[in-house]
N, C-alpha and C. Protein backbone atom coordinates (compact mmCIF):
# COMPACT_ATOMS: atom_id res chain seq x y z
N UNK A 1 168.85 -34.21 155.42
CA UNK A 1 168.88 -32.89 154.81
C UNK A 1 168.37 -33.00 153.37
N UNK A 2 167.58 -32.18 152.82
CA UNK A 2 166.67 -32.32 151.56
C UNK A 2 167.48 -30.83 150.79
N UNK A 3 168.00 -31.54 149.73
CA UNK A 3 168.53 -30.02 148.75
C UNK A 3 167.69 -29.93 147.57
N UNK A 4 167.24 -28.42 147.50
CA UNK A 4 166.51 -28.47 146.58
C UNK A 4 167.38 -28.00 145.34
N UNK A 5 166.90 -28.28 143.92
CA UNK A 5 168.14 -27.64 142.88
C UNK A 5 166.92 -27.38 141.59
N UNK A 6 167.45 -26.55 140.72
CA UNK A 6 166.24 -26.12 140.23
C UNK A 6 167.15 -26.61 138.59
N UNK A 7 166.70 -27.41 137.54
CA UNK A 7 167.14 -27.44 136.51
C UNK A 7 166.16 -26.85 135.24
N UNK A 8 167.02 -25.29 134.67
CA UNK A 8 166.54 -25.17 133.50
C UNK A 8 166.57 -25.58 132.17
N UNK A 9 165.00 -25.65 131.82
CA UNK A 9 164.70 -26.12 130.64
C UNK A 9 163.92 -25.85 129.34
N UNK A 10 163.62 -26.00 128.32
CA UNK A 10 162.67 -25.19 127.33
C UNK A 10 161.62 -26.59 127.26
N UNK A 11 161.85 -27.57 127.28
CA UNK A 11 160.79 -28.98 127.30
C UNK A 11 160.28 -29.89 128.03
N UNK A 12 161.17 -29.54 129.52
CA UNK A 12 160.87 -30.81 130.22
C UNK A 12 161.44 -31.70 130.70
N UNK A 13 162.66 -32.17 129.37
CA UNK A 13 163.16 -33.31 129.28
C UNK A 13 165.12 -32.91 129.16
N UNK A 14 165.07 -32.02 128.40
CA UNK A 14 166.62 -31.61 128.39
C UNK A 14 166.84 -30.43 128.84
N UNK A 15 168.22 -30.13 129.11
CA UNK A 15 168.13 -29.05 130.04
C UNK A 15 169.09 -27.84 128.50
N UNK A 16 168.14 -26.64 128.65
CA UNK A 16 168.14 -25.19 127.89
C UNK A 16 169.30 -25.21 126.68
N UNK A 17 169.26 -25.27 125.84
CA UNK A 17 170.63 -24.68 125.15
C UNK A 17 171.08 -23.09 125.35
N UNK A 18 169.76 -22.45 125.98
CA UNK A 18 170.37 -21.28 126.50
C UNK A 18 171.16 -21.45 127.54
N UNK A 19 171.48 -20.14 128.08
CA UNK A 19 172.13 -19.79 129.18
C UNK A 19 171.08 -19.80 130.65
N UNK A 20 171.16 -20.99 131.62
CA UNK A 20 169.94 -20.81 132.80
C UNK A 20 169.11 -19.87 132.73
N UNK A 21 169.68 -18.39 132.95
CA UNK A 21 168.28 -17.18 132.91
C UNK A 21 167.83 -17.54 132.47
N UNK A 22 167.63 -17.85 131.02
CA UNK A 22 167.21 -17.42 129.87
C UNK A 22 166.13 -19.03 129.78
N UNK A 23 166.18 -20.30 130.13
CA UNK A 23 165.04 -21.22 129.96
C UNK A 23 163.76 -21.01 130.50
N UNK A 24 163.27 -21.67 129.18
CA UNK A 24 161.40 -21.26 129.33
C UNK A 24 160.66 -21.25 130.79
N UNK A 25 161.29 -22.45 131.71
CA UNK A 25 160.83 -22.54 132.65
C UNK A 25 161.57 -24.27 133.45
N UNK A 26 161.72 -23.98 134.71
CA UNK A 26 162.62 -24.41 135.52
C UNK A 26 161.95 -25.76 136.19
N UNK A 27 162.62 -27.42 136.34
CA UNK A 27 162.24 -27.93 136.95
C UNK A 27 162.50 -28.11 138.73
N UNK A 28 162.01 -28.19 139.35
CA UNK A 28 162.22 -28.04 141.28
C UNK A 28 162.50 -29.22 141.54
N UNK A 29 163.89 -30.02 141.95
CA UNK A 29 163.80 -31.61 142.48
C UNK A 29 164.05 -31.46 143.85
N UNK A 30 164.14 -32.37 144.84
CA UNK A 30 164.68 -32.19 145.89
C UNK A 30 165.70 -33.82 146.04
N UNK A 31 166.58 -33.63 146.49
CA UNK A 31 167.45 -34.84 146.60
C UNK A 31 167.70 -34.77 148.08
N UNK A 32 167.78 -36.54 148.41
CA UNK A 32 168.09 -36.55 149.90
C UNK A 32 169.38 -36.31 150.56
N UNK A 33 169.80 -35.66 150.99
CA UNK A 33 171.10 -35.51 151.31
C UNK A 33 172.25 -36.60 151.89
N UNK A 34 171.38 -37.32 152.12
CA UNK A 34 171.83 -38.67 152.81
C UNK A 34 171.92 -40.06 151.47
N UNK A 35 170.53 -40.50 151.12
CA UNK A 35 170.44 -41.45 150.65
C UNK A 35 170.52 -41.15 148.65
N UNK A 36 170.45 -39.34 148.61
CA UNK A 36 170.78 -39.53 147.22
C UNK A 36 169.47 -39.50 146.47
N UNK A 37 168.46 -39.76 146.90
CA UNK A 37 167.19 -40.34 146.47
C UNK A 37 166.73 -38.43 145.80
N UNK A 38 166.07 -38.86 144.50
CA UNK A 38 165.87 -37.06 144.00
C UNK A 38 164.47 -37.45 143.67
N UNK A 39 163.13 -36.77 144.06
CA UNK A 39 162.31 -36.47 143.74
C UNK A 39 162.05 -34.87 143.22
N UNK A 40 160.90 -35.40 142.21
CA UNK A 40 160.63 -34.31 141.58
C UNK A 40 159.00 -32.76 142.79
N UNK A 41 159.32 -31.89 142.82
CA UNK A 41 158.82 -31.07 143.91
C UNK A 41 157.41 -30.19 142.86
N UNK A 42 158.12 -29.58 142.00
CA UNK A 42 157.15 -28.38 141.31
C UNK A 42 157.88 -27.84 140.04
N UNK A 43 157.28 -27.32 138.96
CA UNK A 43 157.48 -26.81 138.00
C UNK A 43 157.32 -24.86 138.10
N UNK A 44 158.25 -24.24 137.64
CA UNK A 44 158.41 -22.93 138.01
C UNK A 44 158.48 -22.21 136.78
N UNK A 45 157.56 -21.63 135.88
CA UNK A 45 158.16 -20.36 134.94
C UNK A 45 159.17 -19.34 134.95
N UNK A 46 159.45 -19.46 133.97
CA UNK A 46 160.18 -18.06 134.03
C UNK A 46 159.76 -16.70 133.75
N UNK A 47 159.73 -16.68 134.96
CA UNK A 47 158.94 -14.75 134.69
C UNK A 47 160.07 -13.47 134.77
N UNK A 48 161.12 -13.78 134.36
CA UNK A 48 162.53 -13.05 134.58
C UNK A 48 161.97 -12.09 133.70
N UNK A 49 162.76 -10.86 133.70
CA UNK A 49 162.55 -10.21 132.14
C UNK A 49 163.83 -10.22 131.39
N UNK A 50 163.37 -9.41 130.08
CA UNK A 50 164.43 -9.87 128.83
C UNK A 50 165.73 -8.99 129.37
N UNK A 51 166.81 -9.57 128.62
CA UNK A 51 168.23 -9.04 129.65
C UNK A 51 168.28 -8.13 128.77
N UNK A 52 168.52 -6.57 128.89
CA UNK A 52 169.18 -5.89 128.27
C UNK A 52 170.28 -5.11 127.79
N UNK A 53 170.97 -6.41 128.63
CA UNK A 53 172.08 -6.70 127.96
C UNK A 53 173.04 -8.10 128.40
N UNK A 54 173.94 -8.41 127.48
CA UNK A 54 174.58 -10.06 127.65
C UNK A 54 175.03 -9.62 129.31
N UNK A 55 174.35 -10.43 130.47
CA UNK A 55 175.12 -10.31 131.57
C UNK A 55 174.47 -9.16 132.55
N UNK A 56 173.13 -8.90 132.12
CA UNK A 56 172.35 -7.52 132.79
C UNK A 56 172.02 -8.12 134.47
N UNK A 57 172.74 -7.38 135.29
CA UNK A 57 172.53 -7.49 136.60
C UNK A 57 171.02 -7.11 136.93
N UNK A 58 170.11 -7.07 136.21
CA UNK A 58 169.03 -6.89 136.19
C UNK A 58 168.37 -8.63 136.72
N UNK A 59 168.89 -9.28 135.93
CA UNK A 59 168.33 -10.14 135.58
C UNK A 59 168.77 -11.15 136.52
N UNK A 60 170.00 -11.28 136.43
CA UNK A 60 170.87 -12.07 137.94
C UNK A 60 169.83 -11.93 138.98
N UNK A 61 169.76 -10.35 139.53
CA UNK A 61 168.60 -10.30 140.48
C UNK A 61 167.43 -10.44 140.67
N UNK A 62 166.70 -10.54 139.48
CA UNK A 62 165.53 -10.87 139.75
C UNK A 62 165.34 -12.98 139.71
N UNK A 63 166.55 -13.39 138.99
CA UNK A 63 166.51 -14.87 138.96
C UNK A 63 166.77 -15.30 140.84
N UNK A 64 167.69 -14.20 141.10
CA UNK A 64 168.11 -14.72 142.26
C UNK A 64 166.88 -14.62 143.45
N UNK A 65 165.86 -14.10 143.46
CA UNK A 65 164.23 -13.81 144.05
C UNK A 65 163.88 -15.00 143.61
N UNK A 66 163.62 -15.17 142.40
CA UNK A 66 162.60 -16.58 142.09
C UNK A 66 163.36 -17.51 143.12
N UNK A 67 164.18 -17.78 142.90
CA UNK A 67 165.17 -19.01 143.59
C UNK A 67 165.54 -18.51 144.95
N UNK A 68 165.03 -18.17 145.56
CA UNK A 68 165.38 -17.43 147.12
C UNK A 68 165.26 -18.77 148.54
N UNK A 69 164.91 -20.17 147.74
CA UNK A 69 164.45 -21.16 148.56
C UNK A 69 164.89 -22.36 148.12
N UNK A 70 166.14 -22.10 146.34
CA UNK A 70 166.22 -23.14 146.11
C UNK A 70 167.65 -23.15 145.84
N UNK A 71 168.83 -23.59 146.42
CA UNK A 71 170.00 -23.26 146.61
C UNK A 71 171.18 -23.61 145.32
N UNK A 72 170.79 -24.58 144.79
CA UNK A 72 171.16 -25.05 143.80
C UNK A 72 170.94 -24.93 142.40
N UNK A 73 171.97 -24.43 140.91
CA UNK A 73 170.75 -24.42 139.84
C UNK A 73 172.09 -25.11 139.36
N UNK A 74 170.95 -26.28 137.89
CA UNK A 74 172.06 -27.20 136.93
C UNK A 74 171.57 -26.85 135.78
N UNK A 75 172.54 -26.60 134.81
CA UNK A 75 172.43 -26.28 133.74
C UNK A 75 173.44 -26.67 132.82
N UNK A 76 173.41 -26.68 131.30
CA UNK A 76 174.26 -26.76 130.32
C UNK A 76 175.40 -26.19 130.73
N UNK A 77 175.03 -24.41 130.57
CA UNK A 77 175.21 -23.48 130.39
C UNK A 77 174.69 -22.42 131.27
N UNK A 78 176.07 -21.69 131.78
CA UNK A 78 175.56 -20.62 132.50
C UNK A 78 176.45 -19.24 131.51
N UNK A 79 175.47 -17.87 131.90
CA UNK A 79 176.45 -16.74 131.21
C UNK A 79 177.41 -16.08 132.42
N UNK A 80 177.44 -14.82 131.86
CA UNK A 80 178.45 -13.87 132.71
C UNK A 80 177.74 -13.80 133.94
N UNK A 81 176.47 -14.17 134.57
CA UNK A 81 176.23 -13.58 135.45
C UNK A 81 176.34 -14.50 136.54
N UNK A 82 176.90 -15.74 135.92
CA UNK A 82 177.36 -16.96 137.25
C UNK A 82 178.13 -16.00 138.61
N UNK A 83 179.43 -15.09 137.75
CA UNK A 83 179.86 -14.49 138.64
C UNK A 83 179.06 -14.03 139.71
N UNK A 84 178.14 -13.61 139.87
CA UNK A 84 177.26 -12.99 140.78
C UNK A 84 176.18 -13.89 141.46
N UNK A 85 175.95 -14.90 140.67
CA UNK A 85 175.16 -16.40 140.94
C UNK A 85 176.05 -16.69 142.06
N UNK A 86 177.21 -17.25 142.10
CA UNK A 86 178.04 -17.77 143.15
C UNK A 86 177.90 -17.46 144.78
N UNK A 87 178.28 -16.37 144.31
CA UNK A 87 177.69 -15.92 146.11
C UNK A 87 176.38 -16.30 146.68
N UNK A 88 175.64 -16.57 146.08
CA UNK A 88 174.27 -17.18 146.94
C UNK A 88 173.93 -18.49 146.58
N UNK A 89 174.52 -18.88 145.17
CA UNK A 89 174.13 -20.51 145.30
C UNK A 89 175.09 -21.11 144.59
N UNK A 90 175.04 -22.69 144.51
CA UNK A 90 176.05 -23.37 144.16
C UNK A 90 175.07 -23.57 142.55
N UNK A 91 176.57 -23.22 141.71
CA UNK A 91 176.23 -23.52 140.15
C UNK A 91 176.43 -24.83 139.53
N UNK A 92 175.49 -25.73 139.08
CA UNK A 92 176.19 -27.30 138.60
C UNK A 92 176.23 -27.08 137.29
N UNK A 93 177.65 -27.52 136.64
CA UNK A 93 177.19 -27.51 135.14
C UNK A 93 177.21 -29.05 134.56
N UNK A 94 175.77 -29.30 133.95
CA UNK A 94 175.70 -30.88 133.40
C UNK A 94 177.16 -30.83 132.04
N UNK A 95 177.41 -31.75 131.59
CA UNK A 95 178.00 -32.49 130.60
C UNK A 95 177.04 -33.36 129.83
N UNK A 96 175.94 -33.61 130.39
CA UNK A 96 174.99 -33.93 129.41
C UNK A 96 173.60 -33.16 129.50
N UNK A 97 172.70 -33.26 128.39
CA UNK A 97 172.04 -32.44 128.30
C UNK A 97 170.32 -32.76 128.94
N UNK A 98 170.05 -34.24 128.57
CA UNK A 98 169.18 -34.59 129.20
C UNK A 98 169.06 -35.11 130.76
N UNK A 99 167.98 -34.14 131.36
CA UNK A 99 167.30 -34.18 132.56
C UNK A 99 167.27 -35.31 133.31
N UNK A 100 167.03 -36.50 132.43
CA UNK A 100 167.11 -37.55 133.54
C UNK A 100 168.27 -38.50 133.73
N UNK A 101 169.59 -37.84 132.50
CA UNK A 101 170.69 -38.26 133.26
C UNK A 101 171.52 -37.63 134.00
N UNK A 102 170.88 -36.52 134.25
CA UNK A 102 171.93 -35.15 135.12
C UNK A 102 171.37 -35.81 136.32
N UNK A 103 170.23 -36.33 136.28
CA UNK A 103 169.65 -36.49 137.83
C UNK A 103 170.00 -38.39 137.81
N UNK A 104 170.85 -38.52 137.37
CA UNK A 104 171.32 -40.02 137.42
C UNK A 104 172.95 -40.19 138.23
N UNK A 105 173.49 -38.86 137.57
CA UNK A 105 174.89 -38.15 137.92
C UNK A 105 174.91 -37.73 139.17
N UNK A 106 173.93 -36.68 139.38
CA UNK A 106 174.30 -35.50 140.43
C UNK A 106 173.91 -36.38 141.67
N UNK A 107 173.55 -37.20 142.56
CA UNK A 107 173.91 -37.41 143.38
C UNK A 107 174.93 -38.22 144.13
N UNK A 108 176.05 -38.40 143.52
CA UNK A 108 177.12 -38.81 143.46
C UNK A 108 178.00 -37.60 143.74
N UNK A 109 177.80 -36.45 143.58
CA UNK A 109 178.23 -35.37 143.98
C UNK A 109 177.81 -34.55 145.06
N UNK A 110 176.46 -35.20 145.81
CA UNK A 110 175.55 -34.64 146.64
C UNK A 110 177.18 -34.08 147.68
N UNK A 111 177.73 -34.72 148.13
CA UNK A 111 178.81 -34.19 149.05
C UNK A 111 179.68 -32.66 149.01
N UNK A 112 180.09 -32.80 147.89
CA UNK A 112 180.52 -31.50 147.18
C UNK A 112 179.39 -30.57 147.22
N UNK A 113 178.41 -30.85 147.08
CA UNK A 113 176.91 -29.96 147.08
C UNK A 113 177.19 -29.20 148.12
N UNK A 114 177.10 -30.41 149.18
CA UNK A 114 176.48 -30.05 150.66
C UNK A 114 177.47 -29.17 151.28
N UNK A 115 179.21 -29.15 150.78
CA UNK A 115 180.09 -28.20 151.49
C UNK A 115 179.94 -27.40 150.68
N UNK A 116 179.34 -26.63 149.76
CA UNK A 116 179.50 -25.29 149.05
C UNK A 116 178.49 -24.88 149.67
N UNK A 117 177.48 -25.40 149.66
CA UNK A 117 176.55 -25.01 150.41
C UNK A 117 176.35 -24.31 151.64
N UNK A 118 177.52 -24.59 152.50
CA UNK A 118 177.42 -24.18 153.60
C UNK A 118 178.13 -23.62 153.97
N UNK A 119 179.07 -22.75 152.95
CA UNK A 119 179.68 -21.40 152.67
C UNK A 119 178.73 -20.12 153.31
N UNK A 120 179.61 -19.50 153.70
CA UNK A 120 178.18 -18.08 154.13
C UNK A 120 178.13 -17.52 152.53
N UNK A 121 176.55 -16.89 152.99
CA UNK A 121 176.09 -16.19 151.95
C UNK A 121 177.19 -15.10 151.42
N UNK A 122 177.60 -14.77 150.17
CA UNK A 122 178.31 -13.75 150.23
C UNK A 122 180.01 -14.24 149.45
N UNK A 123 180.55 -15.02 150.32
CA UNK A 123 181.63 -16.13 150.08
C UNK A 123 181.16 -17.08 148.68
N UNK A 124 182.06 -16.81 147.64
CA UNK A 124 182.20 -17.47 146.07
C UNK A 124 182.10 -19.30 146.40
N UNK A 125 180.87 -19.43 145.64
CA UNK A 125 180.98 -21.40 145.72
C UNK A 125 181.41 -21.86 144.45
N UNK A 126 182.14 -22.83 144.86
CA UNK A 126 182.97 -23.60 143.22
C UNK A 126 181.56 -24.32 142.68
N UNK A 127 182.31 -23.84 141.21
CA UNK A 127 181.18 -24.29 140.24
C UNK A 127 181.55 -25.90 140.12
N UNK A 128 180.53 -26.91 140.40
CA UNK A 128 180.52 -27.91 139.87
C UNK A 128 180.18 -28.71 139.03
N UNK A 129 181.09 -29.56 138.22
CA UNK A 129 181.05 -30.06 136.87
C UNK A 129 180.09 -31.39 136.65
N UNK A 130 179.45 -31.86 136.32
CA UNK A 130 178.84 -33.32 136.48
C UNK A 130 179.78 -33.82 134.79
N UNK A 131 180.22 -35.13 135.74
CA UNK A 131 180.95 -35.73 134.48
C UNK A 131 180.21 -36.82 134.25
């Protein structure tokens, strides 16, 4: 089983001091579900528009379209609109900030992944922490 997870970023290398919506543009990995193994897939902009306001369900929905194929997002930081994130994908929040140790962490958690995951659409997934 191949999970894809999308980590936002403003550089590349660390992940957003914003809030997910809100990074310049998103990296695509896919990790093996089995062996753990994370390759990198595609690079994704952010073509969201500006929230107009902290938590604009505007914006939830249109993030939640871009990501309609990628089940997973890791971030610093998520805002108010995790609430509404939950129901369709599992939220990771790093503890550290750079990219290539979140992806040093997170498959050690691939398990926890894989049962939120397979929550029905709709049904709240626990946010997970990378320590």
């Amino acid at each position: 089983m191949k999970i894809l997870f999308a980590c936002g970023t403003d550089d590349g290398k660390t992940l957003t001091d914003e809030h997910f919506g809100s990074a310049s543009f998103y990296m695509i990995f896919s990790m093996d579900g089995d062996s753990g193994k994370i390759e990198f897939v595609r690079r994704m902009e952010n073509t969201s528009p500006q929230e107009r306001g902290h938590g604009d369900p505007e914006k939830a929905r249109y993030i939640s379209q871009m990501f309609s194929d990628v089940p997973v997002l890791v971030a610093f930081a998520m805002g108010p609109n995790i609430t509404r994130m939950r129901k369709r994908f599992v939220p990771v929040i790093s503890r550290v900030r750079e990219i290539e140790s979140a992806l040093e962490i997170l498959p050690r958690y691939r398990e926890e992944i894989i049962k939120e995951m397979e929550k029905p659409e709709g049904e709240d997934r626990r946010i997970i922490y990378l320590k």
